[in-house]
N, C-alpha and C. Protein backbone atom coordinates (compact mmCIF):
# COMPACT_ATOMS: atom_id res chain seq x y z
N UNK A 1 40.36 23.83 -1.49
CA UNK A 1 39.39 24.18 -2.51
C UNK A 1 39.24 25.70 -2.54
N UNK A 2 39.27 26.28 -3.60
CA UNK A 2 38.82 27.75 -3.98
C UNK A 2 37.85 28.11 -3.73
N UNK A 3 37.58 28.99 -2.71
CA UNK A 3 36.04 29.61 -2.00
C UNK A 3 35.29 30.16 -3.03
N UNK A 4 35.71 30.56 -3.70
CA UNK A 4 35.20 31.14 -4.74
C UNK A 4 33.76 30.35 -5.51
N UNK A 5 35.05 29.44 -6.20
CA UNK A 5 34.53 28.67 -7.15
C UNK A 5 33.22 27.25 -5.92
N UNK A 6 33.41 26.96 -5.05
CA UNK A 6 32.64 26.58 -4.40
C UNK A 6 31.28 27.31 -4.42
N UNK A 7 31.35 28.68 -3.69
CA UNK A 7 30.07 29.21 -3.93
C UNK A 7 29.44 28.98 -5.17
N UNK A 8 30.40 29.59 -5.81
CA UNK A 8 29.61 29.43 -7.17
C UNK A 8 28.68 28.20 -7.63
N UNK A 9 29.29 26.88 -6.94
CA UNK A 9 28.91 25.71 -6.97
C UNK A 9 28.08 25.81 -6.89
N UNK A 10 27.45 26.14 -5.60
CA UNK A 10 26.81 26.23 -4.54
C UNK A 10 25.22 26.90 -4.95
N UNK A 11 25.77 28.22 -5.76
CA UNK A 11 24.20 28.73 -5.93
C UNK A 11 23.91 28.38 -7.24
N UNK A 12 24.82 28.00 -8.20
CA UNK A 12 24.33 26.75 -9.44
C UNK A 12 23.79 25.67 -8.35
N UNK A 13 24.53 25.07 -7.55
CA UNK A 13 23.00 23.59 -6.95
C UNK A 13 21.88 23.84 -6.65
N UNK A 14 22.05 25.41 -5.74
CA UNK A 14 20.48 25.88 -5.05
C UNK A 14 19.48 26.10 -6.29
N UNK A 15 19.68 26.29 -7.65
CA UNK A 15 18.67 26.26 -8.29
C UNK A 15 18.31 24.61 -8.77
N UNK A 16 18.79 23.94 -8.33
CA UNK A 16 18.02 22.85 -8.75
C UNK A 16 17.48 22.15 -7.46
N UNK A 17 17.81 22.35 -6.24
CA UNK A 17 17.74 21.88 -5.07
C UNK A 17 17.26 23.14 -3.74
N UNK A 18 16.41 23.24 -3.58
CA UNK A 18 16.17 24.29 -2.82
C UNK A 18 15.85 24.07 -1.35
N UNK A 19 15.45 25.13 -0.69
CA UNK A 19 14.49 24.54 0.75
C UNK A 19 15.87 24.25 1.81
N UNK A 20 15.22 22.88 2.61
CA UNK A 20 16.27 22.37 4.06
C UNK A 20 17.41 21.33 3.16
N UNK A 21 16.92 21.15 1.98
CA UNK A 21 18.02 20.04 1.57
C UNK A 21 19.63 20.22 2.07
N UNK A 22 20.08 21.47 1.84
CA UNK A 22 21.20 21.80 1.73
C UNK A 22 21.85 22.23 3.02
N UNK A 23 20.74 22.62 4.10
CA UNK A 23 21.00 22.88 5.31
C UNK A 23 21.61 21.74 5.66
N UNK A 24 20.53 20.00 5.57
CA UNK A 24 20.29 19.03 5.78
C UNK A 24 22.23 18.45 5.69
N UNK A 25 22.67 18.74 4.59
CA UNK A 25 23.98 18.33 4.25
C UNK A 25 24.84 18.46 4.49
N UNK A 26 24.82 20.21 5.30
CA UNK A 26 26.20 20.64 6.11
C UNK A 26 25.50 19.96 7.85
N UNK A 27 24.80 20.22 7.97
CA UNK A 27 24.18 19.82 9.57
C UNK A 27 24.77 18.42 9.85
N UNK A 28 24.75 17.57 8.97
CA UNK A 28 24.00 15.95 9.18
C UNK A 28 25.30 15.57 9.43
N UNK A 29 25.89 14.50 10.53
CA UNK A 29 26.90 14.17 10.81
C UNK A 29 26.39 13.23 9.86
N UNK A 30 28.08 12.64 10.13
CA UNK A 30 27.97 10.91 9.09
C UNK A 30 26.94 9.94 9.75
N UNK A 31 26.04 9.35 8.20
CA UNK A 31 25.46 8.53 8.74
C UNK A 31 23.22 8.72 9.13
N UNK A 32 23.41 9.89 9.43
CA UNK A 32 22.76 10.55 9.39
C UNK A 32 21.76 10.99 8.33
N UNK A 33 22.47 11.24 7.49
CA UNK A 33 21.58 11.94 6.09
C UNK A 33 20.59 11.10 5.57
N UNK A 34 21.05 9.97 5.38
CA UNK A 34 20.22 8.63 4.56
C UNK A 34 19.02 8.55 6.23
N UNK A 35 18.63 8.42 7.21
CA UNK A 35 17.90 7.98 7.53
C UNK A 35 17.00 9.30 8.60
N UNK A 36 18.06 10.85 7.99
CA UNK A 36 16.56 11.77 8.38
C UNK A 36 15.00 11.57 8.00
N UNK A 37 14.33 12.11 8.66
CA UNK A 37 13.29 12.16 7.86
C UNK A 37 12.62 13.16 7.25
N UNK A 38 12.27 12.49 5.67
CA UNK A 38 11.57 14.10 4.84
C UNK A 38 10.83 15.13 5.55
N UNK A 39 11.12 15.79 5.44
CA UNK A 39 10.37 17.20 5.98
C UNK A 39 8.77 17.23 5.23
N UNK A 40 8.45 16.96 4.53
CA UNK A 40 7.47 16.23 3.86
C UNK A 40 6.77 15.64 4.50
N UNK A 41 7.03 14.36 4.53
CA UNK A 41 6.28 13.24 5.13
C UNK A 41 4.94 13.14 5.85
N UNK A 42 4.90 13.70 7.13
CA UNK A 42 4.43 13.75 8.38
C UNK A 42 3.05 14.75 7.66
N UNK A 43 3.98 15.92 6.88
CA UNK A 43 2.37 16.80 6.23
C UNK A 43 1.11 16.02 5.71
N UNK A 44 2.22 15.22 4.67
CA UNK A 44 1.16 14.18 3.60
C UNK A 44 0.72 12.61 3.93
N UNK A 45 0.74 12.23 5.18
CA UNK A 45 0.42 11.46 5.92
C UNK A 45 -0.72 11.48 7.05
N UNK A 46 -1.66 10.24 6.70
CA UNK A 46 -2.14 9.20 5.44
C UNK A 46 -2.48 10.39 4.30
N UNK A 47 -1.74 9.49 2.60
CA UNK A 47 -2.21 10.06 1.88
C UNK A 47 -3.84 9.71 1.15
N UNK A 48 -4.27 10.73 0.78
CA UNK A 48 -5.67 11.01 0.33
C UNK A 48 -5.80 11.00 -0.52
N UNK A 49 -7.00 10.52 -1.66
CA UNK A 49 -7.77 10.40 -2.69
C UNK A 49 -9.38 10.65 -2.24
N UNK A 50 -9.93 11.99 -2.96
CA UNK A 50 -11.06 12.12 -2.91
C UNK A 50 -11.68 11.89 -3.66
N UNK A 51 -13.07 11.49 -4.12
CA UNK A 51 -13.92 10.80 -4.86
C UNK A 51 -14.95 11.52 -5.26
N UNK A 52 -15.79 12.29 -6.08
CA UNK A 52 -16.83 12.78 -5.58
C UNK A 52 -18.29 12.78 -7.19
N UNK A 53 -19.46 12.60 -7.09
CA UNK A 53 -20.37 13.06 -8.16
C UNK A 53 -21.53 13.47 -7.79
N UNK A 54 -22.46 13.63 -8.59
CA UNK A 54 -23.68 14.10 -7.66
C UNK A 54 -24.98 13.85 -6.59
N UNK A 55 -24.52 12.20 -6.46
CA UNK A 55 -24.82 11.22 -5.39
C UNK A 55 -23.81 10.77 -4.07
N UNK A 56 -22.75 11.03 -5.14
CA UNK A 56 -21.90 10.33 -3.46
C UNK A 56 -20.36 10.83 -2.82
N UNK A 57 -19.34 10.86 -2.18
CA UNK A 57 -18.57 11.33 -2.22
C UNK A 57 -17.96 9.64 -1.42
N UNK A 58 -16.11 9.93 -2.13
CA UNK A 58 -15.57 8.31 -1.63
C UNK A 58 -14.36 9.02 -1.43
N UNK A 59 -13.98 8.45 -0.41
CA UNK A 59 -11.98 8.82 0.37
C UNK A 59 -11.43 7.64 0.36
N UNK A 60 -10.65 7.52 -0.53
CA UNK A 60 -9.39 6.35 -0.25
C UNK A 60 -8.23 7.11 0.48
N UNK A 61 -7.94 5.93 1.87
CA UNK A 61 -6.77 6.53 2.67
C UNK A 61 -5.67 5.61 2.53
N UNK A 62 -4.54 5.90 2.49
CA UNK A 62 -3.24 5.30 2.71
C UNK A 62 -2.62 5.18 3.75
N UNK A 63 -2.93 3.46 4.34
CA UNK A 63 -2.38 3.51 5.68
C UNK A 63 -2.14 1.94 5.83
N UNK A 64 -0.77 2.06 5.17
CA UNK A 64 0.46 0.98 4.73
C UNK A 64 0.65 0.49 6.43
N UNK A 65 0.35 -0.92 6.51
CA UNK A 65 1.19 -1.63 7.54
C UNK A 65 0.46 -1.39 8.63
N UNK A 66 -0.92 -0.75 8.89
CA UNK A 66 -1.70 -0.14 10.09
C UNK A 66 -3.02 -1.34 9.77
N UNK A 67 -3.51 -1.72 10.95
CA UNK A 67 -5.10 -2.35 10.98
C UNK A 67 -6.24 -1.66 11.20
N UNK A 68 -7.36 -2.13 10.94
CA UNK A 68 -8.33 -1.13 11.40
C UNK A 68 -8.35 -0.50 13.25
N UNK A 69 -8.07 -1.07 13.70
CA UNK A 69 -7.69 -1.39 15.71
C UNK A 69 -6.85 -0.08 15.59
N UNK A 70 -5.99 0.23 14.80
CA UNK A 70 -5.02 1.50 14.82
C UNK A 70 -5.29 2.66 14.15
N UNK A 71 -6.25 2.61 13.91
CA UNK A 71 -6.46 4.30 13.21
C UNK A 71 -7.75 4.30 13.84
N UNK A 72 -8.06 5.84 13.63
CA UNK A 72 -8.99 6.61 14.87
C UNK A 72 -9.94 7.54 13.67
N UNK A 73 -11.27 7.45 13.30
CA UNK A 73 -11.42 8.39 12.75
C UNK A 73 -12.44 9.34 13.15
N UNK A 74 -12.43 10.61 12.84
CA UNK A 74 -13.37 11.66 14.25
C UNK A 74 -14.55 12.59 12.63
N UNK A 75 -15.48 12.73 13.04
CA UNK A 75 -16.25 13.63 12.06
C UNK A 75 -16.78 14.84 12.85
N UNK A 76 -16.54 16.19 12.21
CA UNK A 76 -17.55 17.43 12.77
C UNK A 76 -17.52 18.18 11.62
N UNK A 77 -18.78 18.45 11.59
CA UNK A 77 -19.50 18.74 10.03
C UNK A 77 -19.10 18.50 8.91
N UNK A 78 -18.21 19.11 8.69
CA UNK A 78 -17.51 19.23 7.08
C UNK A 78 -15.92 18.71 7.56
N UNK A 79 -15.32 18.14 8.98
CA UNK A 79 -14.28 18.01 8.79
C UNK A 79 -13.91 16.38 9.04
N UNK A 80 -12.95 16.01 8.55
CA UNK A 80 -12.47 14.28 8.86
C UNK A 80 -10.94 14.66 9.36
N UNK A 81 -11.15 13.69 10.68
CA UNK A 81 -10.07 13.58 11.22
C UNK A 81 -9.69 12.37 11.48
N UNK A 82 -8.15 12.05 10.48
CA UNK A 82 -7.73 10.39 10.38
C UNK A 82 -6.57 10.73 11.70
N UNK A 83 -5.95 9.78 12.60
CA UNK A 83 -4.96 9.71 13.56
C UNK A 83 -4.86 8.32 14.07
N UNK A 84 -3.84 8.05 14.46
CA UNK A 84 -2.96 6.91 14.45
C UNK A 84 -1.33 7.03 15.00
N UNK A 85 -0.96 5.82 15.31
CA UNK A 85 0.54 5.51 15.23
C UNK A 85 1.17 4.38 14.41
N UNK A 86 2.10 5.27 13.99
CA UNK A 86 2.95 4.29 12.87
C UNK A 86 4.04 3.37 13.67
N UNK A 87 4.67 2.11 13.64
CA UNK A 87 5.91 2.23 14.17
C UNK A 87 6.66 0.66 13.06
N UNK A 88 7.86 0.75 13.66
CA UNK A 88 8.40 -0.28 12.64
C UNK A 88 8.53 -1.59 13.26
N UNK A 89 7.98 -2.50 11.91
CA UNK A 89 7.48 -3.73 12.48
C UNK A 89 8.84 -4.70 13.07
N UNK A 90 10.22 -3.95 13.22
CA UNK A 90 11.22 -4.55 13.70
C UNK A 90 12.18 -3.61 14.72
N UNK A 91 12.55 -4.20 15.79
CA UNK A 91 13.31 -3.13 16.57
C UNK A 91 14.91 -3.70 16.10
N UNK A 92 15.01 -2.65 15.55
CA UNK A 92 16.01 -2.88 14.73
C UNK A 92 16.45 -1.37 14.27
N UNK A 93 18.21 -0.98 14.02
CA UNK A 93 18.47 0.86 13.88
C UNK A 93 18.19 1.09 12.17
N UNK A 94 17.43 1.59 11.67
CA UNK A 94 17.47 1.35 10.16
C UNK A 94 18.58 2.24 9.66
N UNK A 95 18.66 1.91 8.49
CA UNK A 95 19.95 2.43 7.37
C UNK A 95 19.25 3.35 6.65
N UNK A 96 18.24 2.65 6.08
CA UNK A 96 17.40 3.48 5.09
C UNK A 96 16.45 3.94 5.67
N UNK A 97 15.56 4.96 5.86
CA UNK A 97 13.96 5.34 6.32
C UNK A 97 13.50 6.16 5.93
N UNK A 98 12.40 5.90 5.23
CA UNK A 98 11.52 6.99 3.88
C UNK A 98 10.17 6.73 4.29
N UNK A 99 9.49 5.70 5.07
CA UNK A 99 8.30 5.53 5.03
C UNK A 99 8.17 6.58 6.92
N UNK A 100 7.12 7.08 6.71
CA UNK A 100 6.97 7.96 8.25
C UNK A 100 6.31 7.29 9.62
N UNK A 101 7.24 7.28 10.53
CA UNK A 101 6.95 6.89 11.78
C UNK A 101 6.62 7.61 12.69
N UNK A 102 5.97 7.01 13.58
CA UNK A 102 5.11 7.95 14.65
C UNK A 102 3.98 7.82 14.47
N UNK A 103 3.26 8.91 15.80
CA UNK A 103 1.68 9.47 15.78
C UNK A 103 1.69 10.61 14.76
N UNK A 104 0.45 10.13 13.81
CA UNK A 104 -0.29 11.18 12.62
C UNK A 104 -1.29 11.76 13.16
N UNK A 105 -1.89 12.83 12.50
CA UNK A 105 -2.93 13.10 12.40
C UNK A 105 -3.15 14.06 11.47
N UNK A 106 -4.47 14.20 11.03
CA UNK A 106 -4.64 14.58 9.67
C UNK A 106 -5.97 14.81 9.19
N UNK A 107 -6.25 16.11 8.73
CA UNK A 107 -7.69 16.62 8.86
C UNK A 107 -8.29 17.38 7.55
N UNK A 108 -9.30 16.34 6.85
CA UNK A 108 -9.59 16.71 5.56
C UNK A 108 -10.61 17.40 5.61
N UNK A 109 -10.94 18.54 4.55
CA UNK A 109 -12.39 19.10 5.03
C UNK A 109 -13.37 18.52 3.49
N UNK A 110 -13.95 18.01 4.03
CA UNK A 110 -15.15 17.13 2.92
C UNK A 110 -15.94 18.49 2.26
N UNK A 111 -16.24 18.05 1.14
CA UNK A 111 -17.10 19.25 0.68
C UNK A 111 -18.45 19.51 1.25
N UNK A 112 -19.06 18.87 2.06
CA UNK A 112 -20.02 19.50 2.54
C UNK A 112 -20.57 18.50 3.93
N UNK A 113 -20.99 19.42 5.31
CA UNK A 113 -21.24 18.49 6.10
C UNK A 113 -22.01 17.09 6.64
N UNK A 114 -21.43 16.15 7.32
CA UNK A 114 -21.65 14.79 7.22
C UNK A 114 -21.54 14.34 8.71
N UNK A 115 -23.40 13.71 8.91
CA UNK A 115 -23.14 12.84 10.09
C UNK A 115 -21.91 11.77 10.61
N UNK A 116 -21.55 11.06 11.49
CA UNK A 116 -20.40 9.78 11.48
C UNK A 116 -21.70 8.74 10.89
N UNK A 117 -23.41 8.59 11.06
CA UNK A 117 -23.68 7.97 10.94
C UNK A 117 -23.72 7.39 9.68
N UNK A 118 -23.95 8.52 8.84
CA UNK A 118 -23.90 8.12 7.69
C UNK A 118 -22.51 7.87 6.96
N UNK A 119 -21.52 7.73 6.84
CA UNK A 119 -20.43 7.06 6.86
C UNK A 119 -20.14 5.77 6.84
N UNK A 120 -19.96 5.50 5.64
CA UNK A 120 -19.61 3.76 5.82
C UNK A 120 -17.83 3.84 5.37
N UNK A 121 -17.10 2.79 6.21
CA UNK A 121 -15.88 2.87 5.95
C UNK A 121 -15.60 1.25 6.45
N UNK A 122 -14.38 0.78 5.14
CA UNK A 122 -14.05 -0.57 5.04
C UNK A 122 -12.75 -0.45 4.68
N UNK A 123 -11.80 -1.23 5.28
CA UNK A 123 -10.45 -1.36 5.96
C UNK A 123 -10.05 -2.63 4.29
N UNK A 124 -9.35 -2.24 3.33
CA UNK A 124 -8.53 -3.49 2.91
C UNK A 124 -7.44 -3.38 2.04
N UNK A 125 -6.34 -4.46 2.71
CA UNK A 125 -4.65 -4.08 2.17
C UNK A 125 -4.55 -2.82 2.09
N UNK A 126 -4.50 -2.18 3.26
CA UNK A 126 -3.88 -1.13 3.91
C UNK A 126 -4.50 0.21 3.24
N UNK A 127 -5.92 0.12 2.83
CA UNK A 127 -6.21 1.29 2.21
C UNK A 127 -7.76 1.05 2.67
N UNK A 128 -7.85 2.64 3.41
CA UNK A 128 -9.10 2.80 3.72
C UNK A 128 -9.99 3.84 3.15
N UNK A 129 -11.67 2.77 2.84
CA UNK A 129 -12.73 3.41 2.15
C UNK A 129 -13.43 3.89 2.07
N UNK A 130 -13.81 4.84 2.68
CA UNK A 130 -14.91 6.11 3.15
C UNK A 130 -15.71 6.62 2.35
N UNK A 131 -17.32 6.15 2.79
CA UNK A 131 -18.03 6.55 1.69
C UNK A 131 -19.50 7.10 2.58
N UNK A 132 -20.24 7.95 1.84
CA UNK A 132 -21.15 8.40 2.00
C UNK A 132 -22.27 8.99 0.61
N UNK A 133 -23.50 9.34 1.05
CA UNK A 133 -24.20 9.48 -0.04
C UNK A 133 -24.71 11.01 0.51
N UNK A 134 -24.14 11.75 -0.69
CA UNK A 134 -24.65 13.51 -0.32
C UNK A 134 -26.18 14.00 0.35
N UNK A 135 -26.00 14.89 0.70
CA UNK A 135 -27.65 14.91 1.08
C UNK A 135 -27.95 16.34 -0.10
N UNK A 136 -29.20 16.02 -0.45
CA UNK A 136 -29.45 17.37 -1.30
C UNK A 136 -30.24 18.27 -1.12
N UNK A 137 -30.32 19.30 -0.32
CA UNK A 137 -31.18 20.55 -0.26
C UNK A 137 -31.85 21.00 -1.33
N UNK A 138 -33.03 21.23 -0.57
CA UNK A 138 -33.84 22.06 -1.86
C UNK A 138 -34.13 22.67 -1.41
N UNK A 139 -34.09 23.64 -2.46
CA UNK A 139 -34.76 25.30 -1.91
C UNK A 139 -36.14 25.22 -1.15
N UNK A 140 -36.20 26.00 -0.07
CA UNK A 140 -37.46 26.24 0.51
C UNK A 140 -37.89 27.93 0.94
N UNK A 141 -39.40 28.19 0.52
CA UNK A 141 -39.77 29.10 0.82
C UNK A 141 -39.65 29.83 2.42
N UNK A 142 -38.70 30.68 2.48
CA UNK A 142 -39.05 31.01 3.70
C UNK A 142 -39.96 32.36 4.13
N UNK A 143 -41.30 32.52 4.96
CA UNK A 143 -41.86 33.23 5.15
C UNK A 143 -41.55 34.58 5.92
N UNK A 144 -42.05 35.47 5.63
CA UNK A 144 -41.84 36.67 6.51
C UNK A 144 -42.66 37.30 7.24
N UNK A 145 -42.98 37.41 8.73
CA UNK A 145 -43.90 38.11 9.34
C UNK A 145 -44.11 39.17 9.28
């Protein structure tokens, strides 16, 4: 093949394909490629949906194939911390693997701080529901000596 015309290939693909992809392709022995895992993944894991109006705030979490017994969730003030382990429900070498395995963890910062007590959270078909009701400050006079 003409070195040339390869490169050339090459930085015509990098504009449509950027980042580790391409590292990913010369690196990856055979076999390999199809069952790395996204470089992605692990960031956006469990994925999040926040909820929010001027009474309440709601988190839907994504946590495919996990029970309530397996996820861990931690509160300090304004922050949520979801953690867990993923693993595959067969010991078996996969071909394909896109969904992320392992220990997560993952730390949302809520818009404003929140006891654990007040927290209600309900576990169903693999999506968890986190809810609370805002607290609302009102201005108060403060005095000066």
């Amino acid at each position: 093949m003409d070195f040339d015309k390869f490169k050339q290939w090459m930085e015509f693909a990098q504009n449509y394909q950027t980042g580790e992809f391409w590292n990913s392709v010369f690196d990856a022995s055979k076999g390999e490629l199809m069952t790395k895992e996204p470089a992605h993944s692990k960031q956006k894991f469990p994925l999040v949906d926040m909820l929010m109006d001027e009474s309440r705030v709601v988190l839907i979490i994504e946590l495919p194939g996990l029970t309530k017994e397996e996820v861990h969730l931690l509160v300090s003030g304004n922050m949520l911390t979801i953690q867990g382990t993923t693993s595959l429900p067969f010991d078996m070498k996969p071909v394909l693997k896109e969904r992320y395995q392992g220990e997560f963890k993952r730390t949302i910062q809520l818009p404003e701080p929140v006891e654990s007590k007040n927290i209600s959270a309900r576990f169903h078909n693999g999506l968890l529901f986190l809810s609370y009701f805002r607290i609302k400050l009102k201005e108060e006079p403060i005095s000066i000596d």
